[in-house]
Every structure is written in C-alpha cells, then in structure tokens.
Protein backbone atom coordinates (compact mmCIF):
# COMPACT_ATOMS: atom_id res chain seq x y z
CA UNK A 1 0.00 0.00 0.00
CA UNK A 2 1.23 3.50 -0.69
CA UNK A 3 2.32 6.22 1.55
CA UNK A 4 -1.09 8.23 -0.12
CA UNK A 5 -3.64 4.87 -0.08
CA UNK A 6 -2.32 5.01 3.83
CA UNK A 7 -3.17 8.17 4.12
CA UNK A 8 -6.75 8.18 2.25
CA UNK A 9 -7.81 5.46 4.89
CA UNK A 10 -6.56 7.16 7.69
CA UNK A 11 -8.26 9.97 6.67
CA UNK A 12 -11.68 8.24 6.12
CA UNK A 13 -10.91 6.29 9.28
CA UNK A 14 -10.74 9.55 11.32
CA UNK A 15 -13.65 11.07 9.31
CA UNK A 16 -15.31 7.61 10.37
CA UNK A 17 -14.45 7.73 14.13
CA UNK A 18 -14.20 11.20 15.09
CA UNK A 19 -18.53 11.41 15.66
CA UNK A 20 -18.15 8.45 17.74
CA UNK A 21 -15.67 9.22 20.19
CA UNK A 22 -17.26 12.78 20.45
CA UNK A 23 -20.47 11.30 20.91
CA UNK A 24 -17.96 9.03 23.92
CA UNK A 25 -16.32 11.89 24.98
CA UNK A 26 -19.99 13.87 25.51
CA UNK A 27 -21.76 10.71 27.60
CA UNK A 28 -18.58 10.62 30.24
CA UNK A 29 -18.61 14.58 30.46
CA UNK A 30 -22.39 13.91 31.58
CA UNK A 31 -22.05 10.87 33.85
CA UNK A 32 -18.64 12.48 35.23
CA UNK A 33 -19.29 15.70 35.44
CA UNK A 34 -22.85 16.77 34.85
CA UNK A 35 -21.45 18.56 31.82
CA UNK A 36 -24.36 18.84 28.76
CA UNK A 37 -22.47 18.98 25.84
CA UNK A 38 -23.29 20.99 22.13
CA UNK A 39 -22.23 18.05 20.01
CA UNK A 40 -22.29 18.56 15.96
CA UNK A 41 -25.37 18.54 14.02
CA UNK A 42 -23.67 19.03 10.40
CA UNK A 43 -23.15 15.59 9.96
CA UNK A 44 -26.11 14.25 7.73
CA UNK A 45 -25.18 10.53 7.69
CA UNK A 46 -26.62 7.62 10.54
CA UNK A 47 -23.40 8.78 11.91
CA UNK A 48 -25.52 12.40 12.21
CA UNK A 49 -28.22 10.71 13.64
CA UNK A 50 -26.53 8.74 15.93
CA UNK A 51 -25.29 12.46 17.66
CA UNK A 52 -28.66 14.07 17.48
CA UNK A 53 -29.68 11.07 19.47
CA UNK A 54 -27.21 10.82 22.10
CA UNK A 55 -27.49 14.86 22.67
CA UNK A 56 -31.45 15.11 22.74
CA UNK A 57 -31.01 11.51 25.50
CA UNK A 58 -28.32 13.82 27.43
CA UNK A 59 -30.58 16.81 27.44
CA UNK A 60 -33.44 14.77 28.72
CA UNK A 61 -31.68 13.07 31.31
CA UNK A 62 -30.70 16.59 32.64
CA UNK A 63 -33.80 18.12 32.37
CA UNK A 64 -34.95 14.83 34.74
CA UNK A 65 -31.89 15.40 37.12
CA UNK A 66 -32.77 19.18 37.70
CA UNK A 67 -36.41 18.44 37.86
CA UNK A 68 -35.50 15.75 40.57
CA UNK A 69 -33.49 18.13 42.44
CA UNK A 70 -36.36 21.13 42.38
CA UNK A 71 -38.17 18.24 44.01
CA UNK A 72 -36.33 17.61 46.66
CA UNK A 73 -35.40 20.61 47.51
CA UNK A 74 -39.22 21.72 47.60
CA UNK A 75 -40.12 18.53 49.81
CA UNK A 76 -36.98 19.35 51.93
CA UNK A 77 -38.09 22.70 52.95
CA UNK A 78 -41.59 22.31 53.17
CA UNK A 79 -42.20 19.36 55.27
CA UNK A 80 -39.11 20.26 57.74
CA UNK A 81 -40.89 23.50 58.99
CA UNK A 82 -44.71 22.23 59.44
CA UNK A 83 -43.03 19.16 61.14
CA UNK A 84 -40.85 21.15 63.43
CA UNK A 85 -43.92 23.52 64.86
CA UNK A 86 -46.38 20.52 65.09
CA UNK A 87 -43.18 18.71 66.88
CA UNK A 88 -43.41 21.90 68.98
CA UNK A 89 -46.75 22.61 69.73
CA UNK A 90 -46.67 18.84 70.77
CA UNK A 91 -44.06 19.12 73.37
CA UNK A 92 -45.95 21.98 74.58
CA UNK A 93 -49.08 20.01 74.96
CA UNK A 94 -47.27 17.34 76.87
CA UNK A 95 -45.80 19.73 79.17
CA UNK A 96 -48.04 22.53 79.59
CA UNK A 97 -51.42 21.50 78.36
CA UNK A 98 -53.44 21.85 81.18
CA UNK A 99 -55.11 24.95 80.18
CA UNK A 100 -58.29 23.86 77.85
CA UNK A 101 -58.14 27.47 75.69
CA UNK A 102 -54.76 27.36 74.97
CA UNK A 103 -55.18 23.02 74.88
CA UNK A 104 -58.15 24.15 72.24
CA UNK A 105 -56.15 26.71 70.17
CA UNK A 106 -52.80 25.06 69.67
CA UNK A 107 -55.11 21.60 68.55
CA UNK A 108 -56.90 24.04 65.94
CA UNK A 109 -53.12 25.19 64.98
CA UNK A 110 -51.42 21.41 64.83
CA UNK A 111 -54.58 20.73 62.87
CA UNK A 112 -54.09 23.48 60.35
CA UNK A 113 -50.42 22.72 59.96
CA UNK A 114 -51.30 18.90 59.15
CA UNK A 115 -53.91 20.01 56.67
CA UNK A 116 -51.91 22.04 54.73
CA UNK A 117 -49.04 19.66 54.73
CA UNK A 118 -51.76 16.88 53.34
CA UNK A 119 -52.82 19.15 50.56
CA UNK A 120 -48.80 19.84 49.64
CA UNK A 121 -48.08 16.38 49.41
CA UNK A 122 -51.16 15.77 47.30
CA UNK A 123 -49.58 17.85 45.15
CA UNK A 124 -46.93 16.85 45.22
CA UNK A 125 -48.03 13.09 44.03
CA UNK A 126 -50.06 14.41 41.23
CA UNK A 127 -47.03 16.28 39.91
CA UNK A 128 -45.02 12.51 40.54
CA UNK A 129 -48.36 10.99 38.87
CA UNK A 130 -48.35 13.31 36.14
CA UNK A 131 -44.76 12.70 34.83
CA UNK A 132 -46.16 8.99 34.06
CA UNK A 133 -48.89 9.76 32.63
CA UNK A 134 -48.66 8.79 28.77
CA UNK A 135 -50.92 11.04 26.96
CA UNK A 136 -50.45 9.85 23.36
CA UNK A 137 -53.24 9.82 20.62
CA UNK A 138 -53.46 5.79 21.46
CA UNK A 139 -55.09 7.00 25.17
CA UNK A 140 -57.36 9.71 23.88
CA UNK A 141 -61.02 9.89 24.47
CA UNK A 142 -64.23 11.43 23.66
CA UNK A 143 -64.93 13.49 26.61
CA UNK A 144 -67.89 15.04 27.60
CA UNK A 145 -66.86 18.18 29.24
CA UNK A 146 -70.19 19.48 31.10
CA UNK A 147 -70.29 16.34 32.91
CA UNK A 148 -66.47 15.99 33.94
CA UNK A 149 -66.43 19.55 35.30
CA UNK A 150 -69.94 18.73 37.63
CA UNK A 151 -68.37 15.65 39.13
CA UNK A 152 -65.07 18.00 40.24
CA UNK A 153 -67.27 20.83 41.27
CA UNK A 154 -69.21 17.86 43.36
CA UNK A 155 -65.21 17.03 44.49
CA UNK A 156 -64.97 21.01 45.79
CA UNK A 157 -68.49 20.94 47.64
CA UNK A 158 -67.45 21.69 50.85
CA UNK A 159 -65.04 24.39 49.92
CA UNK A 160 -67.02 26.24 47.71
CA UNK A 161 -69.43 26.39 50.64
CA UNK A 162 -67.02 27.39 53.29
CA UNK A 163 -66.42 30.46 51.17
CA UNK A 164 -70.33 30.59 49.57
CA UNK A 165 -69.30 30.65 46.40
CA UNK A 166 -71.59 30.01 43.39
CA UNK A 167 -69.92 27.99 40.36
CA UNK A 168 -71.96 27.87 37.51
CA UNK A 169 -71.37 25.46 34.70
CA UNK A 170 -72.79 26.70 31.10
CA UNK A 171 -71.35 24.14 28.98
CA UNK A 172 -73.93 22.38 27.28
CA UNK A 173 -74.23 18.31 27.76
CA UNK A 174 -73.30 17.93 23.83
CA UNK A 175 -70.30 19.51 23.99
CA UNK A 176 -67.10 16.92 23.99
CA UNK A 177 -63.28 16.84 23.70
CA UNK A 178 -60.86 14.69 22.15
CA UNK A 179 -58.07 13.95 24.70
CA UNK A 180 -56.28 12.45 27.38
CA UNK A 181 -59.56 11.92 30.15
CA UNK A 182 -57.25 11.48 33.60
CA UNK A 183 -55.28 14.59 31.98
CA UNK A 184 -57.97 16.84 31.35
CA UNK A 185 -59.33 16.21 34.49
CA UNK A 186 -56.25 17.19 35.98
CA UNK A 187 -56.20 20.49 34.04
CA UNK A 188 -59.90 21.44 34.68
CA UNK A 189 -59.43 20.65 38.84
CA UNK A 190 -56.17 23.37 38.64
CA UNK A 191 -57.70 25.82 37.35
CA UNK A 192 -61.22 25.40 39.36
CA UNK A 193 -59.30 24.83 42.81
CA UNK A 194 -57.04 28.08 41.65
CA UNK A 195 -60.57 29.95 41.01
CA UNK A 196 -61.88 29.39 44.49
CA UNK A 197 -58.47 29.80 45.98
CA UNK A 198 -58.64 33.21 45.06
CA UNK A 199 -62.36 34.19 45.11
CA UNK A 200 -63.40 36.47 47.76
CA UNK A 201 -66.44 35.27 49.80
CA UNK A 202 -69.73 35.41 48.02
CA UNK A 203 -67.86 35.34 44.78
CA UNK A 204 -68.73 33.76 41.57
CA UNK A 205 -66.59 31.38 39.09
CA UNK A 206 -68.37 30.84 35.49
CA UNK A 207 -67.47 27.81 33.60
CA UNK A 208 -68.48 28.21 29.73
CA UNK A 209 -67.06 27.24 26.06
CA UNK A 210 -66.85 28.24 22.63
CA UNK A 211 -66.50 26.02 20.06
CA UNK A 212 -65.56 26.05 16.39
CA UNK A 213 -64.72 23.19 13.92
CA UNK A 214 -60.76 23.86 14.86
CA UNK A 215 -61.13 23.67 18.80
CA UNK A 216 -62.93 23.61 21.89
CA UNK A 217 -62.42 26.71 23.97
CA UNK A 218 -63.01 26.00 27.97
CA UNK A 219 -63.14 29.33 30.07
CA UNK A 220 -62.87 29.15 33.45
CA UNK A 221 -63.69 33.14 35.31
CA UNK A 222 -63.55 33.80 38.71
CA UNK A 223 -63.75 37.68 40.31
CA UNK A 224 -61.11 36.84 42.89
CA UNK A 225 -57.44 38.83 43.17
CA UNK A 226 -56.36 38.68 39.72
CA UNK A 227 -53.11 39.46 38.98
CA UNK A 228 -51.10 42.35 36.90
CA UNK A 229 -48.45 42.13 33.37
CA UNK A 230 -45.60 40.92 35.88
CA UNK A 231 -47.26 38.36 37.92
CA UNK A 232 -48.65 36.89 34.66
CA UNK A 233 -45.41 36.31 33.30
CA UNK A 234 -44.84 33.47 35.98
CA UNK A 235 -47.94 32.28 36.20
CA UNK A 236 -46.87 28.95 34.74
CA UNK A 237 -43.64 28.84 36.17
CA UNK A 238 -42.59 25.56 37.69
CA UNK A 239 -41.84 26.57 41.72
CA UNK A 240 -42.48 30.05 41.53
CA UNK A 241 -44.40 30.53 45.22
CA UNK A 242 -47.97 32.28 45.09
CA UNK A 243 -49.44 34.75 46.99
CA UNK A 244 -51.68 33.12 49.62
CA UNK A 245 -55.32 32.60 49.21
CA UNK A 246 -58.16 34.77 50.07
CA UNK A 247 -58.71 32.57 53.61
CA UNK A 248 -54.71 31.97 53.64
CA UNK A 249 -55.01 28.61 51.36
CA UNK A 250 -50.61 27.77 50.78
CA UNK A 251 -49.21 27.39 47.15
CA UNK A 252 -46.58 25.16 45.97
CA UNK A 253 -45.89 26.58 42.45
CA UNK A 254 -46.99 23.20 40.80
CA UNK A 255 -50.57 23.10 39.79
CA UNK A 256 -50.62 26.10 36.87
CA UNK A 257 -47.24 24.68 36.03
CA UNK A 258 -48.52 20.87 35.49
CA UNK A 259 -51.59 22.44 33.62
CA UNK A 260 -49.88 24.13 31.17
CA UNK A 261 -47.60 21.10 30.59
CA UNK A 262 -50.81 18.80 30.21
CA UNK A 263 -52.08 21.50 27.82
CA UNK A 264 -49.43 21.13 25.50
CA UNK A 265 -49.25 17.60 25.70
CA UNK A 266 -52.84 17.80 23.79
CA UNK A 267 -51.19 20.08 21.06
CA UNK A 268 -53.10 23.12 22.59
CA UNK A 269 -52.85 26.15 24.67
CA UNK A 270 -53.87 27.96 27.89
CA UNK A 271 -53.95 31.68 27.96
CA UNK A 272 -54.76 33.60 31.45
CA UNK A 273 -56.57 36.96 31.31
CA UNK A 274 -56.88 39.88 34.08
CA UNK A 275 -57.71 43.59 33.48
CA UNK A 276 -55.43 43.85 37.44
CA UNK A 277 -55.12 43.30 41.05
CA UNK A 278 -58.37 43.05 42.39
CA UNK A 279 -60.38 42.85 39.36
CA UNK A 280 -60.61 38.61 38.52
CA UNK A 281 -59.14 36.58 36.42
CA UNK A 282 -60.15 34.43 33.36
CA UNK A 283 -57.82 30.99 31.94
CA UNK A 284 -58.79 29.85 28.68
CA UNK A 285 -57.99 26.22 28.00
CA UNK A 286 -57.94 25.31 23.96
CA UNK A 287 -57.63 21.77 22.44
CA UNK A 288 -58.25 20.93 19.10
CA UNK A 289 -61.15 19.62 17.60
C-alpha cells in the first residue's frame, strides 16, 4: 500500500471515528461531570443521527436530574418546617397543656399545619403521577366536558361552601373533547381549585365554552385577586411561590405549572386573562377539535 492509499484510509478512518468518540467523549462529560455537551449537528449521515440522538437523550436526562433536584429541595423545605412547629406545639401540649383554651387553640393550629401539609403532598403526588402519565393519541377519548367539570365541582363541595361561592357550569351536555380523560381532568381541577383559591367570599366562578370546527375553547372566570403584566409572566412557572389565598389557602408553584404542561401535551394552549389586582381573572384552555 502507498504512503497516499495510507493516508486516504486514515483519513476516512478519522472522518469515520471522530462522531463516535465525540459522541464518547460527551456521555462521560455527563455521567462524570454533569457537563451537557453541544455536540455537531452538520453531519447528515446515521453517523448524524446517531449524535442528534445521544445529545437530545443527554438533554433529557438533565432536564430529569434538575427536575428531581427542584423536588427535593421543595419537599426538603416544606415538610421540615410544618413538622418542626407541630413537633413543637406537641411538646408543649405534653408539658403545659393543662389549660383547655390554649389546649383548644394550639389543637386548631397542629390541625391546620397537618392540613396544609396533606394538601402539599397531594400535590406533590399528582405532579409525581403526572410525569407517568402517557398522553399519546393511542389513550385519547371522547370526553364530555359538562359532565367531567360537575363531578369536580361535586369534588370542591365543601369548599365552595365554606367560602359561599356560586360555580356555575354553562357548557352544554353535547359539547365533547378529544383527549387524554385522567389529563384533562387534571387540568380542569387546577384551574377550578385556583378559582376558588382566590375568590373572595360570596364570589362567583363561570365555567363556559366556545366552540368552532378547529377547537374547543373552555373558560374558566372567577372575580377573585387577579393578577397584573408581571405576575402573569410566571404564572406557569414551575416553583415560583404564590401569593396566599383569600382565607390563607398555601401554594406550591406546581398546579398552573402541570396544567400548562398537560395542555401542551394535547397540542393546545392555555392563555390567562386579568384587566389587574383586584379585578378577577379568566384561563382559557384550547384543544383541538
């Protein structure tokens, strides 16, 4: 072989190679280091392919990682604190609970704390839930909305009433959606449960639709807080802690978050509306026909 022909085939060798040990090089970074790489995407061969897949795999396997971390993190710090003060107000019973007022009002407290910390962690499981749920064309449905929305509003009996709220539901029985039916579900108990979060007593929260051949529109409108230009723009942020409810109700930052991403998963949108503080707010949930 000639001193060229050697050199043509180490040429073509390296030409060969050099994707692959890049596309090496890029998974130890990761499982090393945590380091995402920016690996080629000129190549056009299987070779090509083969780097496309291994940095969209890396990419998702971070985007886990972090979403693991928020997680923790969120769990860390808010079940320490409620468990510390209902550790407290314990030892205080045990020690000084022989007065029945203060026996009364620090029972009413440790039973606020653990009520709170139930709703977080249901939360909390839906988000876990949520990130298994495979919403794929295979597991849509033929949902009829009107009936869906009465059973959750059923669900949210008792705390509608605590705050006298009227809901009223003006989708008509005909009116259906193609999608995921645990998913929308999901979506349409957000966005009620964030309606009556924020309604002020007496309030009311309309539930209607418009429809077209394209999509179903659902609109959900309370006249609770609302919220101005700067609070919208982290609305569906994943974390981002709320302002407390009207009667104090906590936030975690998940449940607009997980409703947008359940959105999306049915190819559609969810657009919030408020004219300010004080004045209400609308969500408008559209799927396609």
């Amino acid at each position: 072989m000639t001193l060229g022909a050697t050199a043509l085939t180490l040429k073509i060798l390296n030409a060969l190679l050099s994707p692959i040990i890049k596309g090496e090089v890029a998974l130890k970074e990761f499982v090393d280091h945590d380091v995402v790489p920016d690996l080629p995407i000129t190549y056009t061969d299987e070779v090509g392919e083969m780097l496309k897949n291994i940095q969209y795999t890396i990419e998702c396997l971070d985007e886990v990682d972090k979403e693991k971390q928020d997680i923790i993190e969120l769990i860390s710090h808010d079940l320490r604190t409620p468990i510390l003060q209902s550790l407290d107000i314990i030892t205080f019973l045990n020690d000084d609970g022989d007065d029945p007022e203060q026996r009364a009002e620090n029972l009413s407290l440790l039973s606020e704390i653990v009520t709170k910390q139930l709703k977080f962690l249901e939360e909390m499981l839906k988000a876990l839930k949520a990130k298994h749920i495979e919403i794929g064309y295979k597991n849509f449905e033929s949902i009829p909305v009107s009936s869906m929305i009465n059973k959750i509003i059923y669900d949210y009996k008792k705390r509608i009433e605590v705050k006298h709220l009227s809901v009223i539901n003006t989708i008509p029985e005909h009116v259906k959606l193609h999608g995921h039916s645990l998913g929308m579900k999901q979506v349409f108990e957000n966005l009620l449960n964030n309606a009556i979060k924020f309604s002020e007593k007496n309030g009311e929260i309309h539930i209607s639709e418009i429809s077209d051949k394209n999509s179903v529109q659902i609109i959900i409108q309370d006249q609770g807080t609302g919220f101005n230009e700067r609070t919208k723009d982290t609305l569906f942020s994943k974390f981002v802690p709320g302002h407390l409810g009207t009667s104090g109700e906590p936030t975690t930052g998940l449940g607009l978050y997980l409703t947008k991403k359940i959105v999306e998963k049915h190819a559609g949108t969810i657009e919030p509306f408020s004219e300010g503080q004080g004045k209400g707010a609308k969500f408008v949930v559209s799927i396609p026909a």
